[in-house]
N, C-alpha and C. Protein backbone atom coordinates (compact mmCIF):
# COMPACT_ATOMS: atom_id res chain seq x y z
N UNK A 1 0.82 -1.18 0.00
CA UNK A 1 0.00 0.00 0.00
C UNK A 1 0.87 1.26 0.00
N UNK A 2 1.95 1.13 0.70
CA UNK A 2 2.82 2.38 0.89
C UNK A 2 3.61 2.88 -0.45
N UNK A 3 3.52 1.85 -0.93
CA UNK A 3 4.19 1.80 -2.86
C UNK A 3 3.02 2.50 -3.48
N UNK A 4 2.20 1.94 -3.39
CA UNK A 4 1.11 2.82 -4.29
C UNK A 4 1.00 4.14 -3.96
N UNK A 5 0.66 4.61 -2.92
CA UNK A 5 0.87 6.07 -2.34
C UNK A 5 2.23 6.88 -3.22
N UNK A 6 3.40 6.05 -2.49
CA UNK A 6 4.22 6.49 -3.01
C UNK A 6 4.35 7.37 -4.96
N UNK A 7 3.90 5.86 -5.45
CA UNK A 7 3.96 6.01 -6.88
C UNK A 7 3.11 7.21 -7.05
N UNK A 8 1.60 7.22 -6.73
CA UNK A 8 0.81 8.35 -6.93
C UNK A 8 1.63 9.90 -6.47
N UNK A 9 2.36 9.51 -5.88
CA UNK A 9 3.02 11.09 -5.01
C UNK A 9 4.06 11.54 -6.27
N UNK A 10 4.95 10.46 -6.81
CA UNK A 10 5.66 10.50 -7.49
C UNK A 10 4.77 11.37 -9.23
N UNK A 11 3.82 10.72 -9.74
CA UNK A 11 3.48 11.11 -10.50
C UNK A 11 2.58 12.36 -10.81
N UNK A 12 2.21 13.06 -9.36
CA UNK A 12 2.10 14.50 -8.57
C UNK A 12 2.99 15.23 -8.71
N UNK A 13 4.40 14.80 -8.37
CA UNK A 13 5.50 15.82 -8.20
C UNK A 13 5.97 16.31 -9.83
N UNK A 14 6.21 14.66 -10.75
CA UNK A 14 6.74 14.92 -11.96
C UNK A 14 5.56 15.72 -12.57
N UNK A 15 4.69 15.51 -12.27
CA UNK A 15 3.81 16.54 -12.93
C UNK A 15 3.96 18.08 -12.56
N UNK A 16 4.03 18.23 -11.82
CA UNK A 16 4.23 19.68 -11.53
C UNK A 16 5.81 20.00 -11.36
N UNK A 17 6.83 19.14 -11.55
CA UNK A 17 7.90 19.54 -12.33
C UNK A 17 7.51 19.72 -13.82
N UNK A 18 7.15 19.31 -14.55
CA UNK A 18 7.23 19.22 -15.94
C UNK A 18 6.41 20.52 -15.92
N UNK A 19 5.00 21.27 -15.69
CA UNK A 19 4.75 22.12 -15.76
C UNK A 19 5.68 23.61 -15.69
N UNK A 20 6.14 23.52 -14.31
CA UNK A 20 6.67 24.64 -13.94
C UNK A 20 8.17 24.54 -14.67
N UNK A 21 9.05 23.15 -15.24
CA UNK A 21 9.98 23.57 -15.97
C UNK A 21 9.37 23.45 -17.58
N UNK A 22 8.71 23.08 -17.60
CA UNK A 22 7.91 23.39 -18.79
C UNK A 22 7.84 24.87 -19.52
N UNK A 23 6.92 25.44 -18.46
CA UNK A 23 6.79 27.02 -18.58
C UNK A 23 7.99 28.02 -18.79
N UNK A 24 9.22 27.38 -17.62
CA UNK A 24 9.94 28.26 -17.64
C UNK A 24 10.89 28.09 -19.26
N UNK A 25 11.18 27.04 -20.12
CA UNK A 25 11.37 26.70 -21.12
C UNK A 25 11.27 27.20 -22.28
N UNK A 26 9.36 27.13 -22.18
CA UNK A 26 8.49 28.00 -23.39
C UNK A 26 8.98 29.34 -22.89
N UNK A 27 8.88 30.02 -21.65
CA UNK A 27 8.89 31.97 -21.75
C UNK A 27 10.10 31.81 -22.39
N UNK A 28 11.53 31.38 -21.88
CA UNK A 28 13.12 31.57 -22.35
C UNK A 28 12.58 31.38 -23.87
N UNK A 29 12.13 30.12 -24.58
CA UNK A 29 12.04 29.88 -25.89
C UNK A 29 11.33 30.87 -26.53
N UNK A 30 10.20 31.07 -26.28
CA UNK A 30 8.75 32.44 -26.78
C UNK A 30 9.74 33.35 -26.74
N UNK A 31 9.71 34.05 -25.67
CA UNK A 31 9.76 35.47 -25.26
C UNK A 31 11.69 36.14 -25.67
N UNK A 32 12.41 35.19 -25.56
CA UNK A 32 13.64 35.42 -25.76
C UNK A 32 13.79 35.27 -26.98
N UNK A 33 13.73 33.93 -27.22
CA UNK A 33 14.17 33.74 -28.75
C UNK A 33 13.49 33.99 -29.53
N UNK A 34 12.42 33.82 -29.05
CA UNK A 34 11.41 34.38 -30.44
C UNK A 34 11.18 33.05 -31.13
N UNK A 35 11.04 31.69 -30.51
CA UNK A 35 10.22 30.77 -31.18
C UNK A 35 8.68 30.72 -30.70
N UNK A 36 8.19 30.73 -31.87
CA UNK A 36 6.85 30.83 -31.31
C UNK A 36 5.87 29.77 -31.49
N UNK A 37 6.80 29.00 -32.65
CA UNK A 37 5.78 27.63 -33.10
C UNK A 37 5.96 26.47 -31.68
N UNK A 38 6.55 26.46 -30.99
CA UNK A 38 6.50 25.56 -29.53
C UNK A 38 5.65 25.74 -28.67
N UNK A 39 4.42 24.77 -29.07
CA UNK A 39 3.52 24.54 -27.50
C UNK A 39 3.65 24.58 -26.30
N UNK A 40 3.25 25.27 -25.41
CA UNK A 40 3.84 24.84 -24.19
C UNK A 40 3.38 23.13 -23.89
N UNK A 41 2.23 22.98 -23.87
CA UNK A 41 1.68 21.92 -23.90
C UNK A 41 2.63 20.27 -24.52
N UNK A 42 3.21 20.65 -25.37
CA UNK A 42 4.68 19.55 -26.12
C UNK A 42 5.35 19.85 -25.31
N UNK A 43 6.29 20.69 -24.41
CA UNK A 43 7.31 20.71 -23.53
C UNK A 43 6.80 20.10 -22.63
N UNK A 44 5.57 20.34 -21.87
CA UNK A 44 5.08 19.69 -20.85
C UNK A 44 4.74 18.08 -20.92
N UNK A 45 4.89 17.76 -21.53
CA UNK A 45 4.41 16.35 -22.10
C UNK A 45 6.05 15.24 -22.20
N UNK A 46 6.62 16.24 -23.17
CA UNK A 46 8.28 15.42 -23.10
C UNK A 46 8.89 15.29 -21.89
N UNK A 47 8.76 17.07 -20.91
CA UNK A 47 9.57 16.94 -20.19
C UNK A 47 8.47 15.75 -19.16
N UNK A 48 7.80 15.48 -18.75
CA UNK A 48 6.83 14.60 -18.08
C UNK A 48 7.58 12.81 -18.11
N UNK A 49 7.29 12.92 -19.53
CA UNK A 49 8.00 11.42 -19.95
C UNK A 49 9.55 11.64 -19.87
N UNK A 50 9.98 12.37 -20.24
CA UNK A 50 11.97 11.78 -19.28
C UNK A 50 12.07 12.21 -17.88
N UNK A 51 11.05 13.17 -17.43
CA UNK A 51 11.27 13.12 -16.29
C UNK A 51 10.53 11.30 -14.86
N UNK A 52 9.17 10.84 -15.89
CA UNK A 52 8.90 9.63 -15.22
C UNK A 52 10.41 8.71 -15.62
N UNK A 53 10.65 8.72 -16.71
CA UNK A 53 11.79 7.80 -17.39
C UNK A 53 12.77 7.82 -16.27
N UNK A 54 13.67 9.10 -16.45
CA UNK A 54 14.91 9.70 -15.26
C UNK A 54 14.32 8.76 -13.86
N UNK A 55 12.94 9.18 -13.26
CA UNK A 55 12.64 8.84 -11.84
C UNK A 55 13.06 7.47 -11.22
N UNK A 56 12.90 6.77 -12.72
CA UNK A 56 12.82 4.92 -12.76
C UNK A 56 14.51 4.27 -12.52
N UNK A 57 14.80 5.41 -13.70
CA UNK A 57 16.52 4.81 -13.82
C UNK A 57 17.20 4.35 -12.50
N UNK A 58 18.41 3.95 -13.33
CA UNK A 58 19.26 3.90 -12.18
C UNK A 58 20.33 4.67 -11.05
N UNK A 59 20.47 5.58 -11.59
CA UNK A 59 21.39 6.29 -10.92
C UNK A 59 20.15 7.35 -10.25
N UNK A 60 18.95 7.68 -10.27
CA UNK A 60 17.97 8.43 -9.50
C UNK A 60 16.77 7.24 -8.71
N UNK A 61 16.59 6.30 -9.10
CA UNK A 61 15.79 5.28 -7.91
C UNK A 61 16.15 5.12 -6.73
N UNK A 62 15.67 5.80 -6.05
CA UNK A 62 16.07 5.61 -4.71
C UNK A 62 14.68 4.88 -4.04
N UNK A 63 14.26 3.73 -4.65
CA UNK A 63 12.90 3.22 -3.73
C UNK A 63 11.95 3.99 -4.05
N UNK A 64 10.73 2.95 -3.67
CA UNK A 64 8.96 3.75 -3.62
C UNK A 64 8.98 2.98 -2.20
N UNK A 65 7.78 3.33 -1.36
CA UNK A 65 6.96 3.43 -0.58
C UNK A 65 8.28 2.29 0.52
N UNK A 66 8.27 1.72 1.42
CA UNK A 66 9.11 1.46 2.23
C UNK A 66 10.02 0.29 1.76
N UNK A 67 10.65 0.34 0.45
CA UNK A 67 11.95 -0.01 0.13
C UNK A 67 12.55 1.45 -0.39
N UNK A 68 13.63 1.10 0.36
CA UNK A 68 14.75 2.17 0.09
C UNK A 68 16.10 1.67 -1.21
N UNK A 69 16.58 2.60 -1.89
CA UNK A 69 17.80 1.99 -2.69
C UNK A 69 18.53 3.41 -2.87
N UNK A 70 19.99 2.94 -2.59
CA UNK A 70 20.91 3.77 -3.07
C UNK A 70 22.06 3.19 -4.01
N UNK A 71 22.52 3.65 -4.87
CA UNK A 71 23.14 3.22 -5.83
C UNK A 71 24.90 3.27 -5.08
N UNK A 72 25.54 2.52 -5.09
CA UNK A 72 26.67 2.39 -4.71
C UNK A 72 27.83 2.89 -6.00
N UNK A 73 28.18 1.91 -7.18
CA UNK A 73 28.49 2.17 -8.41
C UNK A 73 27.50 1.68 -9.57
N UNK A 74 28.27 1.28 -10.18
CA UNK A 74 27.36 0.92 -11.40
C UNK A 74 27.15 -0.54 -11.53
N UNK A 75 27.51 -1.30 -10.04
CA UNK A 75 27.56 -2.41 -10.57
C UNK A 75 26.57 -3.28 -9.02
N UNK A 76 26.72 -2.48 -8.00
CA UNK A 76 26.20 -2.80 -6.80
C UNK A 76 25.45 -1.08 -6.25
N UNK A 77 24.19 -2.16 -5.14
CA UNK A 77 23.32 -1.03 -4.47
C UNK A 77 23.41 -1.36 -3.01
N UNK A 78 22.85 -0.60 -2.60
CA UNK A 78 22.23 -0.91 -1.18
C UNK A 78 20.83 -0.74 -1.05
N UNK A 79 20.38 -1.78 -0.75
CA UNK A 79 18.89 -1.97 -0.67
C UNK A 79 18.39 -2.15 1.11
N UNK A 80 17.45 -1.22 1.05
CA UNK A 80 16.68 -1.25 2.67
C UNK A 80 14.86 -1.44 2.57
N UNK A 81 14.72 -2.77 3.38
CA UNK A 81 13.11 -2.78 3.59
C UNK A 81 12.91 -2.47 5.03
N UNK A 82 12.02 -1.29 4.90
CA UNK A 82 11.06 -0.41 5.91
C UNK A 82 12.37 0.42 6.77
N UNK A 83 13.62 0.39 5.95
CA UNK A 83 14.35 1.50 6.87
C UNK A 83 15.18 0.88 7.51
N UNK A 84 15.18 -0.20 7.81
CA UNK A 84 15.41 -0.88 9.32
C UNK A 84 16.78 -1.53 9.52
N UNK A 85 16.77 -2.40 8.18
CA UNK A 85 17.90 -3.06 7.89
C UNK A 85 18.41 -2.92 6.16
N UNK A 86 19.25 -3.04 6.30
CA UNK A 86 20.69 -2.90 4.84
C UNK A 86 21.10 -3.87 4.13
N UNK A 87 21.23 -4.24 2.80
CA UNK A 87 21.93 -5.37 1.90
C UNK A 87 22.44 -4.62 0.94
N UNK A 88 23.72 -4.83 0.74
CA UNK A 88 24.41 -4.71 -0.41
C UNK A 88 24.08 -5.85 -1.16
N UNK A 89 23.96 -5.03 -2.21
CA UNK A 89 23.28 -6.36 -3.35
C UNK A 89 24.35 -5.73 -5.10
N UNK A 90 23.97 -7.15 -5.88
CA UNK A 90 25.04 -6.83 -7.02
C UNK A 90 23.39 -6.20 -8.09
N UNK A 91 23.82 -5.21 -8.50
CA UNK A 91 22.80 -4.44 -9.47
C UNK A 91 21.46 -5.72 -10.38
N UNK A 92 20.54 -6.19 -10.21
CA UNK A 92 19.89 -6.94 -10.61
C UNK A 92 20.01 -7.81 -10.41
N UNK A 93 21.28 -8.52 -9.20
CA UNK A 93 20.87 -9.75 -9.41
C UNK A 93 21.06 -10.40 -7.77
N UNK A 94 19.75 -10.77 -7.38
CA UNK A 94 19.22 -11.40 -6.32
C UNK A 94 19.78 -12.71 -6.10
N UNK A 95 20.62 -12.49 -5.01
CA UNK A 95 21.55 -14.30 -4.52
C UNK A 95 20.28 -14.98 -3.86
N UNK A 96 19.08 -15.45 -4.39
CA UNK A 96 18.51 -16.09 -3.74
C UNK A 96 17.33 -15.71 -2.23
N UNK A 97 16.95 -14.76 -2.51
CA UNK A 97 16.94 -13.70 -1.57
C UNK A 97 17.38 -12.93 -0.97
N UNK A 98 18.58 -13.32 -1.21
CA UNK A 98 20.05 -12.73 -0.38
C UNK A 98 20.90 -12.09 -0.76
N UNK A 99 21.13 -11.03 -0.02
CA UNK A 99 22.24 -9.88 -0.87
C UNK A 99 24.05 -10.48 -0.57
N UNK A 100 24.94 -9.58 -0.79
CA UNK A 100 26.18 -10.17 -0.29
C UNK A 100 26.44 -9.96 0.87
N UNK A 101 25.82 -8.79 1.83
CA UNK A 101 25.77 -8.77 3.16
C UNK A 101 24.43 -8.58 3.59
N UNK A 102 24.02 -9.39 5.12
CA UNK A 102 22.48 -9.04 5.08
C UNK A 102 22.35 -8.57 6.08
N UNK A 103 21.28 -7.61 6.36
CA UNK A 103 20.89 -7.15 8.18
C UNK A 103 21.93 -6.31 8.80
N UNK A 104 22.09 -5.15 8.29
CA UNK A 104 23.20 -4.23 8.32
C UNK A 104 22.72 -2.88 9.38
N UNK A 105 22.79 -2.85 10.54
CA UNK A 105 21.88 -1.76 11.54
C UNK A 105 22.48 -0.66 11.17
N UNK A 106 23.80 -0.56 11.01
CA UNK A 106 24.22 1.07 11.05
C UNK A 106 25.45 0.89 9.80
N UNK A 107 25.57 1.81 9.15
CA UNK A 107 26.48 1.64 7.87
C UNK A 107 26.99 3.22 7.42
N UNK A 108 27.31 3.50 6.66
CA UNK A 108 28.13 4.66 5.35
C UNK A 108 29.19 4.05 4.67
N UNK A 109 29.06 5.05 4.08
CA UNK A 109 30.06 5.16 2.34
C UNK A 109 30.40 6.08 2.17
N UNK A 110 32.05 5.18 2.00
CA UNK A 110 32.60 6.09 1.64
C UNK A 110 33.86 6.46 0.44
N UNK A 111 34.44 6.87 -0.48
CA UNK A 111 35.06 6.29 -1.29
C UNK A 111 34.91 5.41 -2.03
N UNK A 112 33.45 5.01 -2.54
CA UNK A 112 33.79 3.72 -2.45
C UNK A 112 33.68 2.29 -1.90
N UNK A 113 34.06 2.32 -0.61
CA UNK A 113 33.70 1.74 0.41
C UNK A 113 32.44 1.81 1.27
N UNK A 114 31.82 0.71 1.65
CA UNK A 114 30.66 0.73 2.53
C UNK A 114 31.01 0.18 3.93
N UNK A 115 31.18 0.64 4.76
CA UNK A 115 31.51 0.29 6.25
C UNK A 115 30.20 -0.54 7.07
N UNK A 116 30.15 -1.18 7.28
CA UNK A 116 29.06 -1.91 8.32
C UNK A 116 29.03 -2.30 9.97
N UNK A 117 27.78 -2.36 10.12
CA UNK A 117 27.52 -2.83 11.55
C UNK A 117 26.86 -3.98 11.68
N UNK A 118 26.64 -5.18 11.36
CA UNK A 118 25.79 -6.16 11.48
C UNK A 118 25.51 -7.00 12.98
N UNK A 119 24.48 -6.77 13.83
CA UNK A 119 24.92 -7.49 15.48
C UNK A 119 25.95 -6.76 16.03
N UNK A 120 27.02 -7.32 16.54
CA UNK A 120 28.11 -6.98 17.39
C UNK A 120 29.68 -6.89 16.15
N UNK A 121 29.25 -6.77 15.24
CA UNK A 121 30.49 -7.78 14.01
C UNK A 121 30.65 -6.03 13.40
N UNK A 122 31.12 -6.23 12.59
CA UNK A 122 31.50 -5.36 11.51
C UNK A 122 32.00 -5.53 10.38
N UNK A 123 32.23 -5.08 9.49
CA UNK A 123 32.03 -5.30 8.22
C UNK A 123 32.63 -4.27 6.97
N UNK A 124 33.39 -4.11 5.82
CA UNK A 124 34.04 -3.45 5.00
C UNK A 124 33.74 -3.94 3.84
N UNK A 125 32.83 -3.22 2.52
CA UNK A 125 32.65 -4.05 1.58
C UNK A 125 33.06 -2.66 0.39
N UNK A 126 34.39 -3.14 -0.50
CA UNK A 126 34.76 -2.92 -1.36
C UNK A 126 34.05 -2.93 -3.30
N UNK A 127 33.54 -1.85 -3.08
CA UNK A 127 32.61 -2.34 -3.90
C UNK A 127 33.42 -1.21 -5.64
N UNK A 128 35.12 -1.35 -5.61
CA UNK A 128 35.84 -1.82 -6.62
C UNK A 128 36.24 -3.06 -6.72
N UNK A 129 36.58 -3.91 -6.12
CA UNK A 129 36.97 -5.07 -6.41
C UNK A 129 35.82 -5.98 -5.88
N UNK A 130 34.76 -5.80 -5.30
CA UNK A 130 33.42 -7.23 -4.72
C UNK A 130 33.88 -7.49 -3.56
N UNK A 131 35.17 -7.12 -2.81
CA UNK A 131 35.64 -8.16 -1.71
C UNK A 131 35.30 -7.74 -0.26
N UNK A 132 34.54 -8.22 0.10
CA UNK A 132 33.71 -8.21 1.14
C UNK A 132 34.53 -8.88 2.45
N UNK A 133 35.11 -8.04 3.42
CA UNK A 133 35.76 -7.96 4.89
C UNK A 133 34.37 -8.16 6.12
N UNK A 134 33.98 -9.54 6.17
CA UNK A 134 33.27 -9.52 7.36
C UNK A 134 33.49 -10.03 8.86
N UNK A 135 32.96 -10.23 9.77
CA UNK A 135 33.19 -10.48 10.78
C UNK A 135 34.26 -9.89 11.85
N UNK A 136 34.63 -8.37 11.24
CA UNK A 136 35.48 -7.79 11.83
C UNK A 136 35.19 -7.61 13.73
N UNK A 137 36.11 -7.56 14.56
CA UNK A 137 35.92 -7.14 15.44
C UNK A 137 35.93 -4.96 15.66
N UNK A 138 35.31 -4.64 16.40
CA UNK A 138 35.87 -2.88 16.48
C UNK A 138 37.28 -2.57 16.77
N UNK A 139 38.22 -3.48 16.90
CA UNK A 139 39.85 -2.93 16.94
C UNK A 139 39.60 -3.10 15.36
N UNK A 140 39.84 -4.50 15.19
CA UNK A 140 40.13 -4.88 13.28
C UNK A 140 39.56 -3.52 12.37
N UNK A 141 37.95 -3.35 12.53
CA UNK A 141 37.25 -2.32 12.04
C UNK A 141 37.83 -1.05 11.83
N UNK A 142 38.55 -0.57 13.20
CA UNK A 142 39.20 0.89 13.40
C UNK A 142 40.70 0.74 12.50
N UNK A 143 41.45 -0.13 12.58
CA UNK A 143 42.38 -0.64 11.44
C UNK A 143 42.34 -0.84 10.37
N UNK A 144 41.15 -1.14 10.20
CA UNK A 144 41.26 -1.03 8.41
C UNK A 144 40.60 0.02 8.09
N UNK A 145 40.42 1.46 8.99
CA UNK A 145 40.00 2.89 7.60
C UNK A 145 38.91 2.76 8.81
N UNK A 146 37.92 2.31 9.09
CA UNK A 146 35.97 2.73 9.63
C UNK A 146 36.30 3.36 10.81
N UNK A 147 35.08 3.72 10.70
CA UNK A 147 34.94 4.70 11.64
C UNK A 147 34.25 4.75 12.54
N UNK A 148 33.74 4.50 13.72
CA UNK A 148 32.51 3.79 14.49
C UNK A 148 31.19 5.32 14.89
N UNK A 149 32.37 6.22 14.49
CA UNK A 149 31.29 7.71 14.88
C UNK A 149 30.26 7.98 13.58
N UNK A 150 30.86 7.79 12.14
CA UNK A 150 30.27 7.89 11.44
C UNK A 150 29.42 6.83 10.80
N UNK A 151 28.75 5.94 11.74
CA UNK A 151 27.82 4.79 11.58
C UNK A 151 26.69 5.00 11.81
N UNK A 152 25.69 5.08 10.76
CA UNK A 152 23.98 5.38 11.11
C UNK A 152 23.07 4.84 10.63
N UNK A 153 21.95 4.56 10.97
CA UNK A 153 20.96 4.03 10.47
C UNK A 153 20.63 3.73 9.00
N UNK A 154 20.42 2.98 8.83
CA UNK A 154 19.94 2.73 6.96
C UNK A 154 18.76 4.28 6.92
N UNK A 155 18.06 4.50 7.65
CA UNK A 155 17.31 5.40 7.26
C UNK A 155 17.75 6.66 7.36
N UNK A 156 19.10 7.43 8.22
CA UNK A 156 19.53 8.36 8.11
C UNK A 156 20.31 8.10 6.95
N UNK A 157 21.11 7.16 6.92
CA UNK A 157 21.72 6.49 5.50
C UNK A 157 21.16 7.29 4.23
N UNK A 158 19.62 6.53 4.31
CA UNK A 158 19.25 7.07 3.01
C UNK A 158 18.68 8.37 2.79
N UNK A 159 18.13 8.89 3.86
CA UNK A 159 17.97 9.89 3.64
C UNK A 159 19.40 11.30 3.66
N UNK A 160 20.85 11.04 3.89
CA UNK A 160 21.64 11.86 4.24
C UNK A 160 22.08 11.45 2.65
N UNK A 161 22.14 10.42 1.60
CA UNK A 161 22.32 10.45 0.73
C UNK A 161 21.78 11.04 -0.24
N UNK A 162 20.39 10.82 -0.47
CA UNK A 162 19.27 11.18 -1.17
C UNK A 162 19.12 13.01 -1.37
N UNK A 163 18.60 13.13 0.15
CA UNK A 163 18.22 14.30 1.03
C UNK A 163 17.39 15.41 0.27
N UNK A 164 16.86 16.48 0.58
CA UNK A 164 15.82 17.14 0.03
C UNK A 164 15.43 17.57 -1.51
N UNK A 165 16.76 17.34 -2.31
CA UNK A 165 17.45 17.81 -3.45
C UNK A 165 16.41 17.29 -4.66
N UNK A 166 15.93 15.97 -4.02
CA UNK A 166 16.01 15.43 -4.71
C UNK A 166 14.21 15.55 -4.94
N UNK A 167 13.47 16.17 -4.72
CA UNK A 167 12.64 16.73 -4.99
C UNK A 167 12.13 17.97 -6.56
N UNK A 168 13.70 18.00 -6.18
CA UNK A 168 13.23 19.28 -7.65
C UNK A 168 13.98 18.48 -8.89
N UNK A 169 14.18 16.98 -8.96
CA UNK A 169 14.57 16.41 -10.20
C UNK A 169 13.87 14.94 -10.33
C-alpha cells in the first residue's frame, strides 16, 4: 500500500515539475528567442516522460513506498526494507533472496567503500573489487580505515544520501 501512495506522489510531483519547468522553457524559448511555433503543452508532455523515465533509472531510484535503494556504483546497491535493515546487493541480481551482506543496523560510504555494523560484528565491503571484509571485530574495524562515529541508520543512510534535493529532479 505504501508503494502505491508512493507512486501516486511520485506522478504528482513529476507533474508539476514538468509544468513549472515546462513554462519556464516556453517563456526563455517564446519570449527570448522568439520561437513561437512551440507549445507549451509539447514541452510539458516530453519533459513529463523523461522526467517519469529519469525517476525509474538507475542512478535516480532511490525506492517507492518502504523499500529504500541507493546506488553504490554501477555495478552494486544498497537496498533497505522499511528503513530498518541494509543489503548490499550486485545491481539486478538477487543471490537467492540474499544480498552479499544481510541485516546491516548502522552503515556509510565512503570512497567507495561501505563500512558496516551487522549485530556486534562489523564489516568493510569494497565495492571496486566485490571483496567483502566480514566479521570484523571494532579494533580490526578501526584498522582497516571505519569509523565507528560515522555509523547510522539505513534510514539516516538514506535519507543523508538522497536528502531534500532530490525533490526538484
Amino acid at each position: 500500500m505504501a508503494t502505491l501512495f508512493h507512486l501516486v506522489f511520485e506522478i504528482i510531483r513529476i507533474t508539476i515539475l514538468s509544468a513549472i519547468y515546462g513554462l519556464i522553457i516556453w517563456f526563455i524559448l517564446n519570449k527570448l528567442f522568439g520561437q513561437k511555433r512551440l507549445k507549451k503543452e509539447v514541452i510539458i508532455v516530453i519533459l513529463f516522460v523523461g522526467l517519469f523515465v529519469w525517476r525509474f533509472s538507475y542512478w535516480r531510484n532511490n525506492g517507492l513506498g518502504d523499500f529504500g535503494r541507493v546506488p553504490i556504483n554501477s555495478q552494486y546497491e544498497i537496498t533497505m526494507i522499511d528503513f530498518w535493515l541494509a543489503n548490499i546487493e550486485e545491481d539486478d541480481i538477487k543471490k537467492n533472496g540474499q544480498g552479499l551482506t544481510n541485516g546491516m543496523e548502522k552503515l556509510y560510504l565512503e570512497n567507495g567503500f561501505v563500512y558496516g555494523q551487522s549485530n556486534s560484528k562489523y564489516l568493510i565491503f569494497d565495492s571496486f573489487s566485490g571483496e567483502l571484509t566480514d566479521g570484523l571485530s571494532k579494533r580490526e574495524f578501526e584498522q582497516e580505515n571505519g569509523n565507528l562515529d560515522k555509523l547510522v541508520t539505513p534510514d539516516k543512510f538514506h535519507g543523508d544520501y538522497w536528502g531534500w534535493k532530490i525533490l526538484l529532479y
